[in-house]
C-alpha atoms as a PDB file:
ATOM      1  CA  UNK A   1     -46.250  20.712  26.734  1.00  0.00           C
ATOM      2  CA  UNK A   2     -45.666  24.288  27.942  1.00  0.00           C
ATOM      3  CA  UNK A   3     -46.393  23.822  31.015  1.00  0.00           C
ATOM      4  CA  UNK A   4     -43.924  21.074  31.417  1.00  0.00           C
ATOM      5  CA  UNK A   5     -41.200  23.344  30.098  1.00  0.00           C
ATOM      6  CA  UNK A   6     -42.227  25.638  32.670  1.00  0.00           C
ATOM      7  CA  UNK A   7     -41.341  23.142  35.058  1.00  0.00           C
ATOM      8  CA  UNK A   8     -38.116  21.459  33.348  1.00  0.00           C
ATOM      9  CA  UNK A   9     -36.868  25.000  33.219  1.00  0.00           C
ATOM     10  CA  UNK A  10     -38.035  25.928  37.301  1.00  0.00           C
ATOM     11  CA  UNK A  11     -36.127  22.858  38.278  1.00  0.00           C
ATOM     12  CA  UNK A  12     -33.456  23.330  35.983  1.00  0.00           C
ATOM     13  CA  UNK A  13     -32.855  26.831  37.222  1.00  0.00           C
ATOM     14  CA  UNK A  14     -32.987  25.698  41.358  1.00  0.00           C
ATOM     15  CA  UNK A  15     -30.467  23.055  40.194  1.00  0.00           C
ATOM     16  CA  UNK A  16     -28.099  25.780  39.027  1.00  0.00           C
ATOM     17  CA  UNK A  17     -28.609  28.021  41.987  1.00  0.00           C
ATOM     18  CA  UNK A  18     -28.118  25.448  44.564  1.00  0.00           C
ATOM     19  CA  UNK A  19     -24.992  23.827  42.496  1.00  0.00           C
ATOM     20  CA  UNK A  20     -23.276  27.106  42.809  1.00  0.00           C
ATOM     21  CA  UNK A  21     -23.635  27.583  46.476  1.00  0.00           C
ATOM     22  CA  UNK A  22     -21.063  25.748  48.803  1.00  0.00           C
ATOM     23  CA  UNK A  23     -22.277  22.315  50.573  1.00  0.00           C
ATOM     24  CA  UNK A  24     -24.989  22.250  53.393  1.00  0.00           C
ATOM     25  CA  UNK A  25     -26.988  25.131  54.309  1.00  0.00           C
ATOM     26  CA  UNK A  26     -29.570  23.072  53.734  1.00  0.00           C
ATOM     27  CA  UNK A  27     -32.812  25.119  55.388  1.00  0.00           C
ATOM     28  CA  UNK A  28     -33.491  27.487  52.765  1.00  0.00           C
ATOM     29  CA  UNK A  29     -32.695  25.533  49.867  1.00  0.00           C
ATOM     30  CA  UNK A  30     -34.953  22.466  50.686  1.00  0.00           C
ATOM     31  CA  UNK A  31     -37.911  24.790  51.208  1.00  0.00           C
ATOM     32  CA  UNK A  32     -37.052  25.738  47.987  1.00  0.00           C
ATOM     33  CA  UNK A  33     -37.004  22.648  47.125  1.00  0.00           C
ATOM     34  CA  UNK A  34     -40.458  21.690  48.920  1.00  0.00           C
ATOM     35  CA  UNK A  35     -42.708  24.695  47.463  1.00  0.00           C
ATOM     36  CA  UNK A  36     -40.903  23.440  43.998  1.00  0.00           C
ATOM     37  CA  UNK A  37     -42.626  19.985  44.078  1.00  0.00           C
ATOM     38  CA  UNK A  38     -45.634  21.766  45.304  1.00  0.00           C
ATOM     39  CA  UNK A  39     -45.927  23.989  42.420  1.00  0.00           C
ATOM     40  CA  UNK A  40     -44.973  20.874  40.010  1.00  0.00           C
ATOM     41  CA  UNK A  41     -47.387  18.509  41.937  1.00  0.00           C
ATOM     42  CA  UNK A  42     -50.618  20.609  42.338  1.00  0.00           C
ATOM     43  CA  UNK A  43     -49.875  19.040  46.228  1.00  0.00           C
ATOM     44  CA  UNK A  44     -51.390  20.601  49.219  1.00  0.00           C
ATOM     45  CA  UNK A  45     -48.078  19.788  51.452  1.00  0.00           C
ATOM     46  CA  UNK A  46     -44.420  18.003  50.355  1.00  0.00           C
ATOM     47  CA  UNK A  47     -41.787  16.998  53.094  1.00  0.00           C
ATOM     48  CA  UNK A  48     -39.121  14.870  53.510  1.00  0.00           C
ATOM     49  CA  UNK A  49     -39.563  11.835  56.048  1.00  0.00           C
ATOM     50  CA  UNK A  50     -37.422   9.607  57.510  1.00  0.00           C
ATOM     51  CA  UNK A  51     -38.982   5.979  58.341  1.00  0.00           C
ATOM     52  CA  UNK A  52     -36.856   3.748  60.421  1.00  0.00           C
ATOM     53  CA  UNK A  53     -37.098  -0.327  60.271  1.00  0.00           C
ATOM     54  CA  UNK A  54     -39.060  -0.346  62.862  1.00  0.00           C
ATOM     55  CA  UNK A  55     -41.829   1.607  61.085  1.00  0.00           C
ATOM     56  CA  UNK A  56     -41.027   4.861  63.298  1.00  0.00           C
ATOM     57  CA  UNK A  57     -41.874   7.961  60.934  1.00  0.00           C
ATOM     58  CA  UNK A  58     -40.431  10.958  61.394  1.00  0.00           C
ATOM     59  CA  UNK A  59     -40.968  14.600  59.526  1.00  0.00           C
ATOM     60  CA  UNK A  60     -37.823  15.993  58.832  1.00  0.00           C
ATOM     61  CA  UNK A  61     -38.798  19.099  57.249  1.00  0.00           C
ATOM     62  CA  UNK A  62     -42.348  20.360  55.475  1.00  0.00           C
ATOM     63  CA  UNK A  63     -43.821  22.880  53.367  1.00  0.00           C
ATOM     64  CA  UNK A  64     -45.917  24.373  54.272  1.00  0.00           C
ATOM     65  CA  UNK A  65     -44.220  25.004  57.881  1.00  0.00           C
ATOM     66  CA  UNK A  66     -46.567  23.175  60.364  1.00  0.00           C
ATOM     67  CA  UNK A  67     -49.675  22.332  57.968  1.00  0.00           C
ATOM     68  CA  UNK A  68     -49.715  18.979  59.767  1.00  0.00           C
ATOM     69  CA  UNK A  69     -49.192  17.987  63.832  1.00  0.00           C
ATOM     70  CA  UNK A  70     -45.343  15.600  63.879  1.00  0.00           C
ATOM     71  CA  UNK A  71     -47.507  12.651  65.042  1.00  0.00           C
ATOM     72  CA  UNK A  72     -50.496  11.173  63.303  1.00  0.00           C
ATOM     73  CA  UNK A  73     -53.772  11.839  65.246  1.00  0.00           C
ATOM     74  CA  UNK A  74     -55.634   9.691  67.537  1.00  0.00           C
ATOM     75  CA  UNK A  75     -54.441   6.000  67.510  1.00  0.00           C
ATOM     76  CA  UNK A  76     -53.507   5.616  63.875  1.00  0.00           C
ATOM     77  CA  UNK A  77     -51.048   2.774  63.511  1.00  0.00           C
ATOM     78  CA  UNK A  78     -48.862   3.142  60.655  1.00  0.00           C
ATOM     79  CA  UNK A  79     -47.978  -0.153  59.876  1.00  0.00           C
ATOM     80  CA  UNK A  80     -51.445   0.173  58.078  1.00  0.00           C
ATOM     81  CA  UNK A  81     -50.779   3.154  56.326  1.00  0.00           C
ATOM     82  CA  UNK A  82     -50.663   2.025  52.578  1.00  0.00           C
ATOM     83  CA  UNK A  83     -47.477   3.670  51.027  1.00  0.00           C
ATOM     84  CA  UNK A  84     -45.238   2.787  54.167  1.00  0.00           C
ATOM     85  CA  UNK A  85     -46.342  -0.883  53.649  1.00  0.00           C
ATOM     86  CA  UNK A  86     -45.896  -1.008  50.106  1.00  0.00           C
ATOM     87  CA  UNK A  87     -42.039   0.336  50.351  1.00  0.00           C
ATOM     88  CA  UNK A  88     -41.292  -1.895  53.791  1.00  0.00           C
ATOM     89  CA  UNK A  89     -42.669  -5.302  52.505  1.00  0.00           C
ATOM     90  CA  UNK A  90     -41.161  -4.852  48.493  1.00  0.00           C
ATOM     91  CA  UNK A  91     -37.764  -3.403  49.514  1.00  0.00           C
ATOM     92  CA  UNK A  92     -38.609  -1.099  46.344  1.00  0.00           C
ATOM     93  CA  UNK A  93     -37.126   2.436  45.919  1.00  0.00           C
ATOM     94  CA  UNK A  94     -38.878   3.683  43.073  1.00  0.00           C
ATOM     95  CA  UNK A  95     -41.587   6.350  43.057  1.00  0.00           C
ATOM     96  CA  UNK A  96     -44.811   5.161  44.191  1.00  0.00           C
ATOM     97  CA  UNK A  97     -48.359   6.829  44.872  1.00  0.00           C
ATOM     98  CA  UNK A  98     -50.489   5.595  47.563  1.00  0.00           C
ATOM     99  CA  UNK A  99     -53.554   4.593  45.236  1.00  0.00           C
ATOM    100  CA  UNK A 100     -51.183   2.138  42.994  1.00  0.00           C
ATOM    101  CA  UNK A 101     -50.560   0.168  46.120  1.00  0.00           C
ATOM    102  CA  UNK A 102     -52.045  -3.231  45.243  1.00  0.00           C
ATOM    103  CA  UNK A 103     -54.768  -4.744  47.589  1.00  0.00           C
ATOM    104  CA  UNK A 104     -52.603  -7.432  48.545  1.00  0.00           C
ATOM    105  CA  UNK A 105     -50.557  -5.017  50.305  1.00  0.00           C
ATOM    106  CA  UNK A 106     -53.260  -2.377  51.167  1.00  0.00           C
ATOM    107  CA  UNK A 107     -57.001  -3.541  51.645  1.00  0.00           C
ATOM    108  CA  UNK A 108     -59.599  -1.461  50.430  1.00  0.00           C
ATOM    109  CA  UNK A 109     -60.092  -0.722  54.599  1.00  0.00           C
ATOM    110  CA  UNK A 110     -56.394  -0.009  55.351  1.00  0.00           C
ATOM    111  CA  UNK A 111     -57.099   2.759  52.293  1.00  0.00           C
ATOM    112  CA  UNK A 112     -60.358   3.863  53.808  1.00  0.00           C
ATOM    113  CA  UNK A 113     -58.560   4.358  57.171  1.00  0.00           C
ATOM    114  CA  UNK A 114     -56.006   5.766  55.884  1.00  0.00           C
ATOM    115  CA  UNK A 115     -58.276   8.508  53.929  1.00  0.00           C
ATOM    116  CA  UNK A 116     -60.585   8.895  57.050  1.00  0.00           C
ATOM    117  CA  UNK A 117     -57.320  10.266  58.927  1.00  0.00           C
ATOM    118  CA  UNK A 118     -55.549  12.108  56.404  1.00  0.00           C
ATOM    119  CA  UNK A 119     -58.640  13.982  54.835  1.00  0.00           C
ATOM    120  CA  UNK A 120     -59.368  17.009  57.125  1.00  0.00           C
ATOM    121  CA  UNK A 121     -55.458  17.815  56.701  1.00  0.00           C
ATOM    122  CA  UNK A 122     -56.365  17.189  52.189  1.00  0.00           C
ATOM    123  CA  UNK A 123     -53.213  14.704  52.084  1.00  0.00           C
ATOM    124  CA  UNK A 124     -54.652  11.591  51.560  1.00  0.00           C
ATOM    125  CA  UNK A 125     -53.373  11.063  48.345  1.00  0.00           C
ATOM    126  CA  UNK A 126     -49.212  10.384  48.675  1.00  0.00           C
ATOM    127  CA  UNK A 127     -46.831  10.181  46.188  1.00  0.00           C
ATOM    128  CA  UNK A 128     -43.557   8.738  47.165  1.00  0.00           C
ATOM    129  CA  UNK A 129     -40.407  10.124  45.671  1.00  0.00           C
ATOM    130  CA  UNK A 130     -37.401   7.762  47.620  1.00  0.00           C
ATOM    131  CA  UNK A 131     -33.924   9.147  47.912  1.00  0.00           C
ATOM    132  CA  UNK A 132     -31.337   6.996  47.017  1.00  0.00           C
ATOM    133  CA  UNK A 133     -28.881   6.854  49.393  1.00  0.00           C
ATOM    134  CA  UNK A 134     -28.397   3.327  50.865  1.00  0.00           C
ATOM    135  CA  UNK A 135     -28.987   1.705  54.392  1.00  0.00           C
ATOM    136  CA  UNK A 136     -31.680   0.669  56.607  1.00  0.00           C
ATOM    137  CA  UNK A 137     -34.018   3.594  56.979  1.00  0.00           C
ATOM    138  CA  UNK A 138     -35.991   5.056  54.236  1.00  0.00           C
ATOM    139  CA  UNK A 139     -35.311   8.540  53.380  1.00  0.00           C
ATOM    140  CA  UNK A 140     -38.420   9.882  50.826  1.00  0.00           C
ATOM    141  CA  UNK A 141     -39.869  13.562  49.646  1.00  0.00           C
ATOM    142  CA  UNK A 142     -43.565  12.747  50.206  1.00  0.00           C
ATOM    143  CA  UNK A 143     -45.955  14.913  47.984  1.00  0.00           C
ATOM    144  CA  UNK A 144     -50.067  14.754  49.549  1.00  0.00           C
ATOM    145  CA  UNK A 145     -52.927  16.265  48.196  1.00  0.00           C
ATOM    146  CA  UNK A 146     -56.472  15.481  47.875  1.00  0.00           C
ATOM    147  CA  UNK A 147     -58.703  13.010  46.695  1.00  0.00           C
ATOM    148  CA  UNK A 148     -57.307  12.612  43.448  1.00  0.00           C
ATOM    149  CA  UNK A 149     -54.682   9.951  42.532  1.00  0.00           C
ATOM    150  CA  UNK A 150     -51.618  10.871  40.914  1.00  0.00           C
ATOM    151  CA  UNK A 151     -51.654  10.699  36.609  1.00  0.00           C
ATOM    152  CA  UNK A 152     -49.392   8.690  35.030  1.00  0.00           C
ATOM    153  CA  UNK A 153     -47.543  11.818  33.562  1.00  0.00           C
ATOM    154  CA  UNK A 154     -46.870  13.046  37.038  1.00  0.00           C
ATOM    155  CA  UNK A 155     -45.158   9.666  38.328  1.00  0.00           C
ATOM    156  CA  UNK A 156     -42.955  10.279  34.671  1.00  0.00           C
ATOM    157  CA  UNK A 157     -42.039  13.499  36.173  1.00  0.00           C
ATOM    158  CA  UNK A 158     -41.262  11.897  39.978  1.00  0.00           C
ATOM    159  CA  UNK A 159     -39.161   9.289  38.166  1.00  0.00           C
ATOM    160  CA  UNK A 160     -36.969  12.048  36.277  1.00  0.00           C
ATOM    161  CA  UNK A 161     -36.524  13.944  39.235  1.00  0.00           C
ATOM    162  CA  UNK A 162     -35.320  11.187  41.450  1.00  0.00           C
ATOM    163  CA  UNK A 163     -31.917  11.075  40.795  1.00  0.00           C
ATOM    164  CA  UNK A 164     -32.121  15.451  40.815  1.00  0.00           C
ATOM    165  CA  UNK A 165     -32.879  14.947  44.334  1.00  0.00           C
ATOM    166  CA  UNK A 166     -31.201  12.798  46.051  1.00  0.00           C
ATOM    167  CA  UNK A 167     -28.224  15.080  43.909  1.00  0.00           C
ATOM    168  CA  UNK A 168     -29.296  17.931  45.364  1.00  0.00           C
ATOM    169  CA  UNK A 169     -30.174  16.414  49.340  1.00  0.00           C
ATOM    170  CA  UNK A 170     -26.425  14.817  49.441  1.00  0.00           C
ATOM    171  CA  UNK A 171     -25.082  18.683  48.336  1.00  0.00           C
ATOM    172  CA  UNK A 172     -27.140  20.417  51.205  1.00  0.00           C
ATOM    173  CA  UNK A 173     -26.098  18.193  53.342  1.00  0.00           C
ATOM    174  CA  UNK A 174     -29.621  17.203  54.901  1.00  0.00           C
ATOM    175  CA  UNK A 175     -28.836  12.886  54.232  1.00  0.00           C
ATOM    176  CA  UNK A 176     -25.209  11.518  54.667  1.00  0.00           C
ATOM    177  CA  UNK A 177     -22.720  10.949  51.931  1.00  0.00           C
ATOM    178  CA  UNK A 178     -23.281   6.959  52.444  1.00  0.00           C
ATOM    179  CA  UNK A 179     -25.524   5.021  54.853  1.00  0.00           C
ATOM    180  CA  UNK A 180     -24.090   4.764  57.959  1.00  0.00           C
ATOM    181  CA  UNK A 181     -21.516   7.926  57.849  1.00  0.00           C
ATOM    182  CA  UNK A 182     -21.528  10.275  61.128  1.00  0.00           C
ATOM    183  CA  UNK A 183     -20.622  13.683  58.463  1.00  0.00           C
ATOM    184  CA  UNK A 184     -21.401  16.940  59.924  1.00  0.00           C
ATOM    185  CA  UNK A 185     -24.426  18.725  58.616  1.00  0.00           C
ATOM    186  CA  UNK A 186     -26.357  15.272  59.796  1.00  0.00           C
ATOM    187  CA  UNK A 187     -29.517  15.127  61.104  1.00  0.00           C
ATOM    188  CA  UNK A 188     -30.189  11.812  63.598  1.00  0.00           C
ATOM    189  CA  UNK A 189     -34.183  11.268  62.295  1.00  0.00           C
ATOM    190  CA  UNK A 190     -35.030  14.618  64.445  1.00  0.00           C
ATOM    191  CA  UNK A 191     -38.476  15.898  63.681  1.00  0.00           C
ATOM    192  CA  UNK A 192     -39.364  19.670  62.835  1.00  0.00           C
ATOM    193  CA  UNK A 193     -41.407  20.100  66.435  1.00  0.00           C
ATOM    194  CA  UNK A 194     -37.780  18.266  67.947  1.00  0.00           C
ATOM    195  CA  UNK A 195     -35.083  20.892  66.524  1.00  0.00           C
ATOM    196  CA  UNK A 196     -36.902  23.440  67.776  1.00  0.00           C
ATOM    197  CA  UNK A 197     -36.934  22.337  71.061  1.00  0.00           C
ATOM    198  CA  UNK A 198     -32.832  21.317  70.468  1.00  0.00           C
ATOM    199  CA  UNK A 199     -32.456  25.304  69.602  1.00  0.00           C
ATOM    200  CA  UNK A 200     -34.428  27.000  72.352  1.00  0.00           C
ATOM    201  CA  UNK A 201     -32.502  24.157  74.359  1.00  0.00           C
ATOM    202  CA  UNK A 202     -29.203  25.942  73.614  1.00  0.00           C
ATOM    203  CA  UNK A 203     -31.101  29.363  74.584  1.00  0.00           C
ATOM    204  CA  UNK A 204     -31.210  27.826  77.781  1.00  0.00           C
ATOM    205  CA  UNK A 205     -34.782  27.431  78.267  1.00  0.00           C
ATOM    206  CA  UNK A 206     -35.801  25.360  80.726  1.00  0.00           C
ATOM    207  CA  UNK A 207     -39.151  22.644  79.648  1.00  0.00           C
ATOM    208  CA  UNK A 208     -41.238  25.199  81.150  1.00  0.00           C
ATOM    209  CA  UNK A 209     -40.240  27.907  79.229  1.00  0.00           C
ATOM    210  CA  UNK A 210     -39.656  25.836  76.197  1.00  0.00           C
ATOM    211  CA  UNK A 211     -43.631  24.651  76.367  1.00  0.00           C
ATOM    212  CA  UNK A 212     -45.198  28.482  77.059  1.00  0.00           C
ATOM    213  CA  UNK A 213     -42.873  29.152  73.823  1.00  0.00           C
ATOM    214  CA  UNK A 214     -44.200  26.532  71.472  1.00  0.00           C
ATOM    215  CA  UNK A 215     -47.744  26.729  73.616  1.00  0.00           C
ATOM    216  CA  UNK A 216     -47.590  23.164  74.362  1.00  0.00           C
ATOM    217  CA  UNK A 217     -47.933  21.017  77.697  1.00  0.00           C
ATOM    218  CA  UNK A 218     -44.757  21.086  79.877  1.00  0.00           C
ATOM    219  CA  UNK A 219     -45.696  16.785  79.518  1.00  0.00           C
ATOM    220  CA  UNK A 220     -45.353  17.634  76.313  1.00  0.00           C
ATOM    221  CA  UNK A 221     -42.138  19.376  76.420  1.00  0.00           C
ATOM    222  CA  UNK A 222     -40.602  16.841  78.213  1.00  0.00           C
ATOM    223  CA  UNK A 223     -41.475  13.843  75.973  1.00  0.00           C
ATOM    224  CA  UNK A 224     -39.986  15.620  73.478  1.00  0.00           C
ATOM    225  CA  UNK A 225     -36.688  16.367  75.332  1.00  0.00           C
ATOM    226  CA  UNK A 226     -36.880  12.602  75.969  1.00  0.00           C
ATOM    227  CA  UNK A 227     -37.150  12.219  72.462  1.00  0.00           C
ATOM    228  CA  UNK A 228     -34.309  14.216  71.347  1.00  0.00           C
ATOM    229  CA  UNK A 229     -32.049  12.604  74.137  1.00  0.00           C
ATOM    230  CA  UNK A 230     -32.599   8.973  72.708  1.00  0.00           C
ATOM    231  CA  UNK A 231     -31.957  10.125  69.583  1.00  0.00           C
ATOM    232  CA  UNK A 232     -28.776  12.282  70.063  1.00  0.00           C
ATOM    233  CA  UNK A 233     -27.427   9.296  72.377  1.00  0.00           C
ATOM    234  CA  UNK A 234     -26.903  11.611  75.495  1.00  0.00           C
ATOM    235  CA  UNK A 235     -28.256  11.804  78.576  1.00  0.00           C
ATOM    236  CA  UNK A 236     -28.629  15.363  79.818  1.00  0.00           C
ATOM    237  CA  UNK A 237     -29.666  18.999  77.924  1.00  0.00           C
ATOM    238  CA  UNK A 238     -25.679  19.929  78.125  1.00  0.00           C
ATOM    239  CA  UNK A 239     -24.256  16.684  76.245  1.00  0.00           C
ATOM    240  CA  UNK A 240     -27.740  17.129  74.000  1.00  0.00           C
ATOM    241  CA  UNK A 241     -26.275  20.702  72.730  1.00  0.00           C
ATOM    242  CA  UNK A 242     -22.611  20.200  72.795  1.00  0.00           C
ATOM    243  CA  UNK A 243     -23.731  16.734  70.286  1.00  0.00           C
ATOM    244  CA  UNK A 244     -25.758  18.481  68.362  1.00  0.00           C
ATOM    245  CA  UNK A 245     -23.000  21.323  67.388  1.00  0.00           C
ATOM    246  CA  UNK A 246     -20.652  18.363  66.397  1.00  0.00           C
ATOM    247  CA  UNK A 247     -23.052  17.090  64.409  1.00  0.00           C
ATOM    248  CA  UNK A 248     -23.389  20.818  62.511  1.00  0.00           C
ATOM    249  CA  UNK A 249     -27.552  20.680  63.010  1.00  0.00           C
ATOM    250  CA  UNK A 250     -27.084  23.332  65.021  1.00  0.00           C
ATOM    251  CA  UNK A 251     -25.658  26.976  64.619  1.00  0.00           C
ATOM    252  CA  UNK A 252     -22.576  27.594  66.505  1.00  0.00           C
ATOM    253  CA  UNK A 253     -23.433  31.024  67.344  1.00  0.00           C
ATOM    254  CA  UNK A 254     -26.762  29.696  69.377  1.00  0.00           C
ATOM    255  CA  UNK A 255     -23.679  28.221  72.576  1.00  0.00           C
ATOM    256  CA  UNK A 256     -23.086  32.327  72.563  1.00  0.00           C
ATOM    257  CA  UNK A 257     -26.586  33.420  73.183  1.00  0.00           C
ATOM    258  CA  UNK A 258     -27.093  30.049  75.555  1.00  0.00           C
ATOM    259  CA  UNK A 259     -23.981  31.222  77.847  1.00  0.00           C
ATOM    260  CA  UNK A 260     -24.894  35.227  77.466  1.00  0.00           C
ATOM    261  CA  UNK A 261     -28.490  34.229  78.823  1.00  0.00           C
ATOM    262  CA  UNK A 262     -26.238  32.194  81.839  1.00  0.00           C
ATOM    263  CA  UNK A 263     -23.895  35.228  82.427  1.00  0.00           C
END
């Protein structure tokens, strides 16, 4: 009992703190967020992913910072992993852990595949926390850890903080106000590795430079670019940054340091 009003009060507190800040801002205060659930969750890793109908997955922000590559390794297909299957074929939004997926949904092999790839990152045990916002894609905090299944006192404790959090992700601004809006603050299903390409792209680095900076391919690079293009709708890296400032994900003041580096 004490330690779960060490946590009511944590959460309470970061409620309060947030609350009294102004809308958006959203970066610090979901990593508070993040190492909160963490800390509540024993978990290894918690982010916030964005899944799309067409079962494209997308890491919209982590904690730790880059404890896990954007993509899953090798050929993994995730229409077998067992938690996005549960949630895309029962339309449910509750909290969910990946071992209380039924076998009808998950085989015992989809699970063992799934543990075979998540294992050397200790995150292949998922518990599901949905945000509930409305409309096609599936916005979710996602808390992994290792080998052991989540208790049924913990999913009590995911339940009671639903509603907290999606609270809390509509005030900083990181999901819309309803499915569907274009608000600023709003971030189009761009991935950690792809906003920091979009802000070293307002720098005015060119792929090269951008893959020596985040010591990756210049292929790489590029994919990403291509990446960021399809999803801000624009065809070029100028109509990629102007977007991206009317959308508020990025900060104004990076156009100054993009046209001091051009002066």
């Amino acid at each position: 009992m004490a330690r779960n009003d060490a946590q009511y009060r944590m959460w309470l507190e970061l409620v309060g703190e947030i609350l009294q800040q102004p809308p958006g801002l959203p970066t610090a205060h979901e990593e508070h967020i993040l190492a909160l659930l963490n800390q509540s969750f024993n978990s290894a890793l918690s982010g916030r992913n964005l899944v799309g109908p067409a079962w494209d997955n997308h890491i919209l922000a982590a904690w730790p910072r880059n404890y896990i590559p954007d993509e899953p390794p090798g050929e993994y297909d995730l229409r077998q992993q067992p938690l996005l299957r549960w949630y895309m074929f029962t339309g449910q939004s509750e909290p969910q852990s990946c071992g209380r997926v039924p076998e009808a949904l998950a085989s015992n092999r989809l699970q063992q595949a799934w543990e075979e790839t998540a294992r050397p990152w200790n995150i292949n045990q998922q518990l599901s926390i949905p945000l509930r916002v409305g409309g096609v894609n599936h916005n979710t905090y996602l808390i992994q850890r290792s080998d052991r299944d989540f208790t049924e006192q913990e999913m009590d404790l995911a339940r009671l903080l639903q509603p907290i959090l999606t609270g809390l992700a509509l005030h900083i601004a990181v999901v819309p106000m309803r499915a569907g809006d274009s608000t600023q603050h709003s971030n189009p299903g761009l991935t950690i590795r792809e906003m920091s390409i979009l802000t070293l792209l307002s720098k005015g680095l060119t792929a090269e430079s951008l893959a020596r900076r985040l010591n990756i391919s210049p292929r790489t690079a590029e994919k990403h670019l291509e990446h960021v293009y399809r999803k801000l709708d624009v065809c070029d890296r100028l109509m990629a940054v102007q977007t991206a400032h009317e959308l508020g994900i990025l900060n104004p003041s990076s156009a100054t340091s993009r046209q001091n580096q051009h002066s």
